[in-house]
N, C-alpha and C. Protein backbone atom coordinates (compact mmCIF):
# COMPACT_ATOMS: atom_id res chain seq x y z
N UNK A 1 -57.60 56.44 45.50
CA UNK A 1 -58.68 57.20 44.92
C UNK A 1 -59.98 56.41 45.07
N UNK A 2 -61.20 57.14 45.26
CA UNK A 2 -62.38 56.32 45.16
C UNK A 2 -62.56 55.57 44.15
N UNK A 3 -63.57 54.25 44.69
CA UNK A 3 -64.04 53.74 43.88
C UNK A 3 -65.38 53.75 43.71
N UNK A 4 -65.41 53.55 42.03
CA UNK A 4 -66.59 54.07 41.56
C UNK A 4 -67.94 52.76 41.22
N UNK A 5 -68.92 52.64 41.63
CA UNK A 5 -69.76 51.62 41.49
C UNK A 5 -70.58 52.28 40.52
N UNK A 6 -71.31 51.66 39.48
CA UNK A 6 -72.01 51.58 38.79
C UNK A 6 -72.87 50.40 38.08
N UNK A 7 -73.78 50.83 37.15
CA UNK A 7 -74.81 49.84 36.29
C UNK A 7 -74.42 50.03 34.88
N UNK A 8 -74.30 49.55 34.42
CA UNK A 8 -73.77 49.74 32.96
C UNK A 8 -74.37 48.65 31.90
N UNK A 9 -74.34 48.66 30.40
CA UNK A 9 -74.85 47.66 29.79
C UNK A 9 -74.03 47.22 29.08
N UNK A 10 -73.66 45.86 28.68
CA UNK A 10 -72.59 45.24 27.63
C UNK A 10 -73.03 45.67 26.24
N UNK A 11 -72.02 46.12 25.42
CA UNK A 11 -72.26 46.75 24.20
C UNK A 11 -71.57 45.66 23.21
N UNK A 12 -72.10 45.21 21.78
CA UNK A 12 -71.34 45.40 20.93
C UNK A 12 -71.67 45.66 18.97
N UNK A 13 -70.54 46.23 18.72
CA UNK A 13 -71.22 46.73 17.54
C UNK A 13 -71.19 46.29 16.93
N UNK A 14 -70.14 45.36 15.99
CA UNK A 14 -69.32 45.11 15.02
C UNK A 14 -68.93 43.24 15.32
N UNK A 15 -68.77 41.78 14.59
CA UNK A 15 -68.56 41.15 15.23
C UNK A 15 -66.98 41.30 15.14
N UNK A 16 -66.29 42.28 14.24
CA UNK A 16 -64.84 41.98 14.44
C UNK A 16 -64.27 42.42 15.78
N UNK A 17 -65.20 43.54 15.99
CA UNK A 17 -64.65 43.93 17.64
C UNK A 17 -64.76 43.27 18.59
N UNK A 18 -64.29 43.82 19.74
CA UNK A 18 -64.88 43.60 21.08
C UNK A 18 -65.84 44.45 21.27
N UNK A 19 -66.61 43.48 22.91
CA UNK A 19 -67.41 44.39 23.49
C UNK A 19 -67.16 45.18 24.03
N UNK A 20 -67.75 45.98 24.67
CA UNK A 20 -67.57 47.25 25.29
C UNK A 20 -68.83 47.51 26.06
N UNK A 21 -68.21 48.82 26.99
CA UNK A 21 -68.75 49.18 28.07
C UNK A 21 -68.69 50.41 28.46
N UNK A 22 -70.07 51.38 28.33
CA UNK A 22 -70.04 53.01 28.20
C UNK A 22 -70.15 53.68 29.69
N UNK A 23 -69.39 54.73 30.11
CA UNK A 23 -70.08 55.00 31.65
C UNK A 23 -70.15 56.31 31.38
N UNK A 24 -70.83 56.69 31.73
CA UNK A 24 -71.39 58.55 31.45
C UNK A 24 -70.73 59.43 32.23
N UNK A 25 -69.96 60.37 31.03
CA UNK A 25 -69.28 61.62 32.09
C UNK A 25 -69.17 61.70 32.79
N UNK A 26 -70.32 62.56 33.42
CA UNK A 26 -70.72 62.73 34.87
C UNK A 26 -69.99 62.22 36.07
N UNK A 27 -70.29 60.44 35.37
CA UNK A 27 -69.84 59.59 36.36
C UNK A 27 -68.61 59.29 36.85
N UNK A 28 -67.49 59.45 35.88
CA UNK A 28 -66.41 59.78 35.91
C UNK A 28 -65.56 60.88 36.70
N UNK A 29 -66.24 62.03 36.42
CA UNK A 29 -65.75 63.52 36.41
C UNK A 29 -65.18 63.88 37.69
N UNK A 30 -65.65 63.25 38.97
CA UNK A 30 -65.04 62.95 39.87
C UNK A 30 -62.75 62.98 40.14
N UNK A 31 -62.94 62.01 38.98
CA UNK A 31 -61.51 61.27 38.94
C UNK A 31 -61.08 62.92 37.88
N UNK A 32 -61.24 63.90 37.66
CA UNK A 32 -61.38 64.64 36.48
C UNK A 32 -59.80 64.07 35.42
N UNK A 33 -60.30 63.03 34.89
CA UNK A 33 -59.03 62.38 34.09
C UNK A 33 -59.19 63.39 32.81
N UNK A 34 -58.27 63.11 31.96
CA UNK A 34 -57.86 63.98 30.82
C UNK A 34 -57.05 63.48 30.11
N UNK A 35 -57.06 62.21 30.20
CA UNK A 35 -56.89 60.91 28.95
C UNK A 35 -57.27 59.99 29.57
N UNK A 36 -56.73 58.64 28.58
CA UNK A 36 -56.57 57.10 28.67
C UNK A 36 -56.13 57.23 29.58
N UNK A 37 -57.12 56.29 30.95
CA UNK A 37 -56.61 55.99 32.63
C UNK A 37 -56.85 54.24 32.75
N UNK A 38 -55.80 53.75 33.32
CA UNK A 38 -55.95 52.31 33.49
C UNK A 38 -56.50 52.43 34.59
N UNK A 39 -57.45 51.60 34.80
CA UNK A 39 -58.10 51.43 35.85
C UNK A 39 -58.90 49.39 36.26
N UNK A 40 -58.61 49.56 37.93
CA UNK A 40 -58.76 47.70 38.11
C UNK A 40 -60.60 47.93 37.78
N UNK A 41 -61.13 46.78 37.20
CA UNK A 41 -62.28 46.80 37.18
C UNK A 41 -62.84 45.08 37.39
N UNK A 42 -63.89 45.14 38.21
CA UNK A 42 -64.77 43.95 38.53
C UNK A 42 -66.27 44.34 37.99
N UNK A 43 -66.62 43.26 37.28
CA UNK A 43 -68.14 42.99 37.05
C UNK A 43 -68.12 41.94 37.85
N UNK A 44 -69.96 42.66 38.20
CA UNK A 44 -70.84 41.86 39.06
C UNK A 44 -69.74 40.73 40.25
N UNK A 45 -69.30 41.96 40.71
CA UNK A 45 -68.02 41.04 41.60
C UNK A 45 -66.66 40.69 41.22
N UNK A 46 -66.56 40.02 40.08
CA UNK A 46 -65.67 39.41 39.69
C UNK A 46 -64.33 40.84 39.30
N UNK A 47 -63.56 39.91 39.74
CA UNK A 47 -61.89 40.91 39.88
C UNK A 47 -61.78 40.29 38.35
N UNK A 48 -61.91 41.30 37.24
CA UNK A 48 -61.21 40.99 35.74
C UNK A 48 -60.05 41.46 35.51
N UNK A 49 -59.29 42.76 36.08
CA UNK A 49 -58.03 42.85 36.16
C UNK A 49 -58.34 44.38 35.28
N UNK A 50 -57.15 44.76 35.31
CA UNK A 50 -56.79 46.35 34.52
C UNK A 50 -57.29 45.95 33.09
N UNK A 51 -58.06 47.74 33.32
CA UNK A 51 -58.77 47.92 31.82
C UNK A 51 -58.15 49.27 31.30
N UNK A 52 -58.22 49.73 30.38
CA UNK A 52 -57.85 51.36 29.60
C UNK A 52 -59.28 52.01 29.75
N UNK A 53 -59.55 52.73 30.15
CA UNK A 53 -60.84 53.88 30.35
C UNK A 53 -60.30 54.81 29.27
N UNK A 54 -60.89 55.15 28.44
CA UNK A 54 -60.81 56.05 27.38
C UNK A 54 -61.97 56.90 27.27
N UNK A 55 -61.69 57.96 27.20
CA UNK A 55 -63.26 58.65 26.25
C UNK A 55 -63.74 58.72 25.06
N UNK A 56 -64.35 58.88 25.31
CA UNK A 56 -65.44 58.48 22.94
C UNK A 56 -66.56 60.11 23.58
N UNK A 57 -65.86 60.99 23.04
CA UNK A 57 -66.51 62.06 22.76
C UNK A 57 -67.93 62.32 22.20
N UNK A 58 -67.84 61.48 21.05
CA UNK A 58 -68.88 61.59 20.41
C UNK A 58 -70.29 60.51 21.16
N UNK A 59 -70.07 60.02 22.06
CA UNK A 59 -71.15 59.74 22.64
C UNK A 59 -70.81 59.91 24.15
N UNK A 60 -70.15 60.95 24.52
CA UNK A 60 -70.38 61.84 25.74
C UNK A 60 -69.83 60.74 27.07
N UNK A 61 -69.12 59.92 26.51
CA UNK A 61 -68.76 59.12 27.57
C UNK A 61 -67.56 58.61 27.83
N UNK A 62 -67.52 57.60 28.37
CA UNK A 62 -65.99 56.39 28.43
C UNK A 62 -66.59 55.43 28.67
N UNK A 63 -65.44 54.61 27.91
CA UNK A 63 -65.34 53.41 27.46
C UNK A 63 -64.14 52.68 27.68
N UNK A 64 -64.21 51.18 27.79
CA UNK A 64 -63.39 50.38 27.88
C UNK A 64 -63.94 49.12 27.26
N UNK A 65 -63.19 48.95 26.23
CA UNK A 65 -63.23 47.30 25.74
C UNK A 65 -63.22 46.18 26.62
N UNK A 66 -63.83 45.20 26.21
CA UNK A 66 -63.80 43.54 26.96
C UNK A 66 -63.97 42.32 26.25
N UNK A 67 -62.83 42.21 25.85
CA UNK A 67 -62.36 40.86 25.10
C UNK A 67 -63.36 39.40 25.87
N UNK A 68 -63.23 38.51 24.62
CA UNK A 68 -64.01 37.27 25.23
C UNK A 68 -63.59 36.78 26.16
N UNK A 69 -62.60 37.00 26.38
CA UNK A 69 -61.49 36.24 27.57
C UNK A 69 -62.56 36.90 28.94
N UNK A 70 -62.31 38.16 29.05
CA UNK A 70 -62.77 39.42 30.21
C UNK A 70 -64.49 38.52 30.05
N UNK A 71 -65.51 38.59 29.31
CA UNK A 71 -66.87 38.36 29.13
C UNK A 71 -66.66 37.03 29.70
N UNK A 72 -65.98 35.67 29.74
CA UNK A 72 -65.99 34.67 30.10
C UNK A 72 -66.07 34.11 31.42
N UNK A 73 -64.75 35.50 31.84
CA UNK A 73 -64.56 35.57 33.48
C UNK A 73 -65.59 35.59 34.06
N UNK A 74 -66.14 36.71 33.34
CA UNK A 74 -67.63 37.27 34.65
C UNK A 74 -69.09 37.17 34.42
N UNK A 75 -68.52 36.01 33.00
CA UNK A 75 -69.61 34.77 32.80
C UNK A 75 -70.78 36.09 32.07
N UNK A 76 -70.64 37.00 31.03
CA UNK A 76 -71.32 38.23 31.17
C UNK A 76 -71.51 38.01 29.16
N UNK A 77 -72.64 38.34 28.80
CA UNK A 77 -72.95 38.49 27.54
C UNK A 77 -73.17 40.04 26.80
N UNK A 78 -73.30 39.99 25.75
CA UNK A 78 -73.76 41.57 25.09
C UNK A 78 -75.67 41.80 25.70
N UNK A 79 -75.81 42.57 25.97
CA UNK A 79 -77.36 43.11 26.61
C UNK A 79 -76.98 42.86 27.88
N UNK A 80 -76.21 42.06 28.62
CA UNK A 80 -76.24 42.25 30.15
C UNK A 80 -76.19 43.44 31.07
N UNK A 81 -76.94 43.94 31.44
CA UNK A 81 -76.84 44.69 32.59
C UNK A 81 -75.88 44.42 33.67
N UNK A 82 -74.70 45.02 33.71
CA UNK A 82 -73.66 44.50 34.70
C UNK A 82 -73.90 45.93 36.03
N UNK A 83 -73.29 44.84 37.13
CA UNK A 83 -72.53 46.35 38.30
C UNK A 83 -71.06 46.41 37.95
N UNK A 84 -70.89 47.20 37.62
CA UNK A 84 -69.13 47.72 37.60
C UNK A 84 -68.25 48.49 38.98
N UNK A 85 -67.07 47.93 39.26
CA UNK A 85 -66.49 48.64 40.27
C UNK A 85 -65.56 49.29 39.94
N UNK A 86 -65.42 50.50 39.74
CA UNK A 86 -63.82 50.44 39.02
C UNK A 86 -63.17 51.27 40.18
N UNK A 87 -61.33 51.62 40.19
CA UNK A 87 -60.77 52.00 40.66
C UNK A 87 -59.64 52.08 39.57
N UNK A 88 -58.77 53.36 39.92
CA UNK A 88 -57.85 54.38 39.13
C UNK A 88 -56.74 52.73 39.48
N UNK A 89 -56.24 52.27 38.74
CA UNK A 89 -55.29 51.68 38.86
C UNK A 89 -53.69 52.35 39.09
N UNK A 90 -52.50 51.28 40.07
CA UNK A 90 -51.54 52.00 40.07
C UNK A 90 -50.50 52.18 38.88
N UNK A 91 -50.30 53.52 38.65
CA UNK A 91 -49.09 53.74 37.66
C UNK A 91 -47.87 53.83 37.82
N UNK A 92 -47.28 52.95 39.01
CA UNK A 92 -45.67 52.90 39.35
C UNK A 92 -45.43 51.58 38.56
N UNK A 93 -43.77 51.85 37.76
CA UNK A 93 -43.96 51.11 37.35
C UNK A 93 -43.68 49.51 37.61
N UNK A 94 -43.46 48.39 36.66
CA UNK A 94 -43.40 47.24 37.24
C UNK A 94 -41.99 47.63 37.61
N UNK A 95 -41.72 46.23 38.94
CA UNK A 95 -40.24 46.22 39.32
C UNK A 95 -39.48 46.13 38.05
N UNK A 96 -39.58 45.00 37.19
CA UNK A 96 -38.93 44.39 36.33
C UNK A 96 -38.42 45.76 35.60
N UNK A 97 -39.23 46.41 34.40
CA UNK A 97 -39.16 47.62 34.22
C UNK A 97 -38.25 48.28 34.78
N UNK A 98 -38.30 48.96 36.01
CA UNK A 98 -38.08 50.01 36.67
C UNK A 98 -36.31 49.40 36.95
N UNK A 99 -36.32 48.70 37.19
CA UNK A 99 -34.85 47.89 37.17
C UNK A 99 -34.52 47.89 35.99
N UNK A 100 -34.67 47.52 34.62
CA UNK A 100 -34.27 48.06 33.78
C UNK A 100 -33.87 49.48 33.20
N UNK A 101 -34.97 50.47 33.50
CA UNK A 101 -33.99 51.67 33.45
C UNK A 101 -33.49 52.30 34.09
N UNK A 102 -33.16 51.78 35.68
CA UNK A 102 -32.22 52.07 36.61
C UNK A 102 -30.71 51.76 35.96
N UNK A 103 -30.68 50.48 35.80
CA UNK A 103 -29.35 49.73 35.24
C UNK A 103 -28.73 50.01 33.82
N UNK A 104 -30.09 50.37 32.69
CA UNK A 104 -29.58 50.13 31.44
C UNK A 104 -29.82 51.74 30.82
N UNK A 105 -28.56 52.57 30.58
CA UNK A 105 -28.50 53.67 30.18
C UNK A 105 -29.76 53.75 28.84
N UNK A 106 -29.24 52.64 27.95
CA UNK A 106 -29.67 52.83 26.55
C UNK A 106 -31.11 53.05 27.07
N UNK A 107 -31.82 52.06 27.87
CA UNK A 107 -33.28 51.55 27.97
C UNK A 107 -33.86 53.10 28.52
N UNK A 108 -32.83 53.79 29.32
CA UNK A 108 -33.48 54.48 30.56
C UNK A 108 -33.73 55.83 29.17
N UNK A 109 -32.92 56.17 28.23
CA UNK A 109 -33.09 57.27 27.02
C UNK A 109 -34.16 56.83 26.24
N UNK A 110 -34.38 55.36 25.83
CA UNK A 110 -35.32 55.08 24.89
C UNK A 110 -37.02 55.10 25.65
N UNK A 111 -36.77 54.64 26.91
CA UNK A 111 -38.31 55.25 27.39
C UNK A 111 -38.23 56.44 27.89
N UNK A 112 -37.56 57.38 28.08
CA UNK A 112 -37.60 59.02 28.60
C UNK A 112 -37.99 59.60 26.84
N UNK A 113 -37.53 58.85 25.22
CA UNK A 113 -38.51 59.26 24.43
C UNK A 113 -39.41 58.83 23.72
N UNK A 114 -40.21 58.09 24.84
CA UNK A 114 -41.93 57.96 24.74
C UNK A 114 -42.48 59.17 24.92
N UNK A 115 -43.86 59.14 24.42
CA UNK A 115 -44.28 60.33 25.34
C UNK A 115 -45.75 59.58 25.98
N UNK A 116 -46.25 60.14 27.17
CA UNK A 116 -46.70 59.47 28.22
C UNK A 116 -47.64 58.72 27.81
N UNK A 117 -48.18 58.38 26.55
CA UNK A 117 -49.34 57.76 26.24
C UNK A 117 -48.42 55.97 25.77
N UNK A 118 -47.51 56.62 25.01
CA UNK A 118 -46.70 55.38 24.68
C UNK A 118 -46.27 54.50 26.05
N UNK A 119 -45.73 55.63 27.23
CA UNK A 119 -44.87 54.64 28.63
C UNK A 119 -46.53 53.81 29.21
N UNK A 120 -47.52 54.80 29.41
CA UNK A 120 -48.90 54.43 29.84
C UNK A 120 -48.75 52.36 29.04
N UNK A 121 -48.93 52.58 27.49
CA UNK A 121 -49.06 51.48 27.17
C UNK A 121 -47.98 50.75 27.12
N UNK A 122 -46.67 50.63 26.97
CA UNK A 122 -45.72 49.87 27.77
C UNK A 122 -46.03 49.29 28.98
N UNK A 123 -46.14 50.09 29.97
CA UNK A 123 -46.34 49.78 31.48
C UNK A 123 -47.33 48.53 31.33
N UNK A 124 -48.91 49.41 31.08
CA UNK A 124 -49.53 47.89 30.94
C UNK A 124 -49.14 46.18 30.16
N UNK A 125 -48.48 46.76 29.24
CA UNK A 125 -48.19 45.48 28.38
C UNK A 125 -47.43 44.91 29.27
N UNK A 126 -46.53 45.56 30.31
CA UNK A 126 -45.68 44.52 30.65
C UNK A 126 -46.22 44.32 32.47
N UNK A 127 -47.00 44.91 32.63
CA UNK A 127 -47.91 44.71 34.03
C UNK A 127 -48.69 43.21 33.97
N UNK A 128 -48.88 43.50 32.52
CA UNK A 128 -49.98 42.38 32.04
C UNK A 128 -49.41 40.82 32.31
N UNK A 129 -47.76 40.78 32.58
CA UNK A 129 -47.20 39.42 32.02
C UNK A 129 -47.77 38.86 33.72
N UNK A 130 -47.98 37.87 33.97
CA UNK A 130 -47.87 37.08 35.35
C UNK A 130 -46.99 36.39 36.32
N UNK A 131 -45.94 36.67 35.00
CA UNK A 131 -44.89 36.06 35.70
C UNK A 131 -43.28 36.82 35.95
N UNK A 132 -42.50 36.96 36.65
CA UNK A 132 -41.68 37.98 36.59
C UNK A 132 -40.75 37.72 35.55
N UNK A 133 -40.02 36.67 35.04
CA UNK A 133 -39.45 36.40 33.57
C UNK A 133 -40.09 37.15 32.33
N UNK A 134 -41.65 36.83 32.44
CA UNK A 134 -42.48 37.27 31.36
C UNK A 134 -42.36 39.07 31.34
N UNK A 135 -42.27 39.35 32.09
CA UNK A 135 -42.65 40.76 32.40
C UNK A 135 -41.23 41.42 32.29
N UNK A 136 -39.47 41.03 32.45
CA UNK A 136 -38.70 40.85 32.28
C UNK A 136 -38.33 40.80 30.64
N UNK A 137 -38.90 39.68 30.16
CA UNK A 137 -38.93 39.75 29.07
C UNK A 137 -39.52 40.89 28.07
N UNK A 138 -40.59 41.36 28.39
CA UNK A 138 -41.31 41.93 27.87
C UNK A 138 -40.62 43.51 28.02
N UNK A 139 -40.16 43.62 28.44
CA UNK A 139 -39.48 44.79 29.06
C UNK A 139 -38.21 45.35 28.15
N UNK A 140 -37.26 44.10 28.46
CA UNK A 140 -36.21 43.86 27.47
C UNK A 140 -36.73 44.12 25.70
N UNK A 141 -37.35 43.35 25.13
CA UNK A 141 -38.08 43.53 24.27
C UNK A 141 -38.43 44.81 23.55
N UNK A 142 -38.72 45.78 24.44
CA UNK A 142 -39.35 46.92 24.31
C UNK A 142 -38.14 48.01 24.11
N UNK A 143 -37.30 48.20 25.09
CA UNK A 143 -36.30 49.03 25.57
C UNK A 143 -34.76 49.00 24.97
N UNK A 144 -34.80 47.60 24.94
CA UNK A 144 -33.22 47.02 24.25
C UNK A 144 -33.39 47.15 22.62
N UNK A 145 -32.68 47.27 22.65
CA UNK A 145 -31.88 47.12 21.21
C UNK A 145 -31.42 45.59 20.17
């Protein structure tokens, strides 16, 4: 799927939150999503890794959070004017995963009752690990008993 370039500004409201980052409808509408879409995103260059694109209705847009960790990477503060790249990230799932509910009856019933917002955030949590044990683990964790 295309990728989408933009200008965007670092937001934040609250100090308990994170920052955040608004992109206008419009700009989106393209991808015509119709929920929470993970998607890879780089500021000002930098590869920060999969984000959740969500919409916030009430200010006509989407959004995705950015932990201090993410702001550190791309060396980026609140008021910065960033370029954003984003792209629809892939939703197959991890090997680790996917081998688990090939093999494990119980696992393969307990994620068939998620419903897709729950597997959506599974997937990432365990996309997220770096290492294939971790992601293994994380999997197990989730599915097993």
């Amino acid at each position: 799927m295309k990728t989408l370039n933009l200008t965007s500004t670092i937001e934040h409201k609250h100090e308990g939150l994170p920052r955040f980052i608004c992109i206008p409808m419009k700009k989106v509408d393209p991808w015509k999503l119709t929920g929470t879409t993970a998607v890879d995103l780089a500021i000002n260059g930098v590869h920060v890794g999969r984000r959740s694109l969500k919409r916030w209705d009430g200010r006509n847009c989407w959004w995705m959070d950015l932990s201090n960790e993410v702001c550190r990477k791309a060396n980026v503060e609140t008021g910065d004017y960033v370029q954003l790249s984003l792209r629809i990230a892939s939703d197959e799932l991890p090997v680790e995963l996917s081998e688990l509910i090939e093999r494990n009856a119980d696992a393969r019933r307990r994620w068939e009752k998620l419903t897709p917002g729950q597997q959506r955030m599974l997937r990432e949590e365990i996309v997220a690990g770096k290492q294939s044990g971790t992601r293994a683990r994380r999997a197990a964790r989730a599915l097993q008993s």
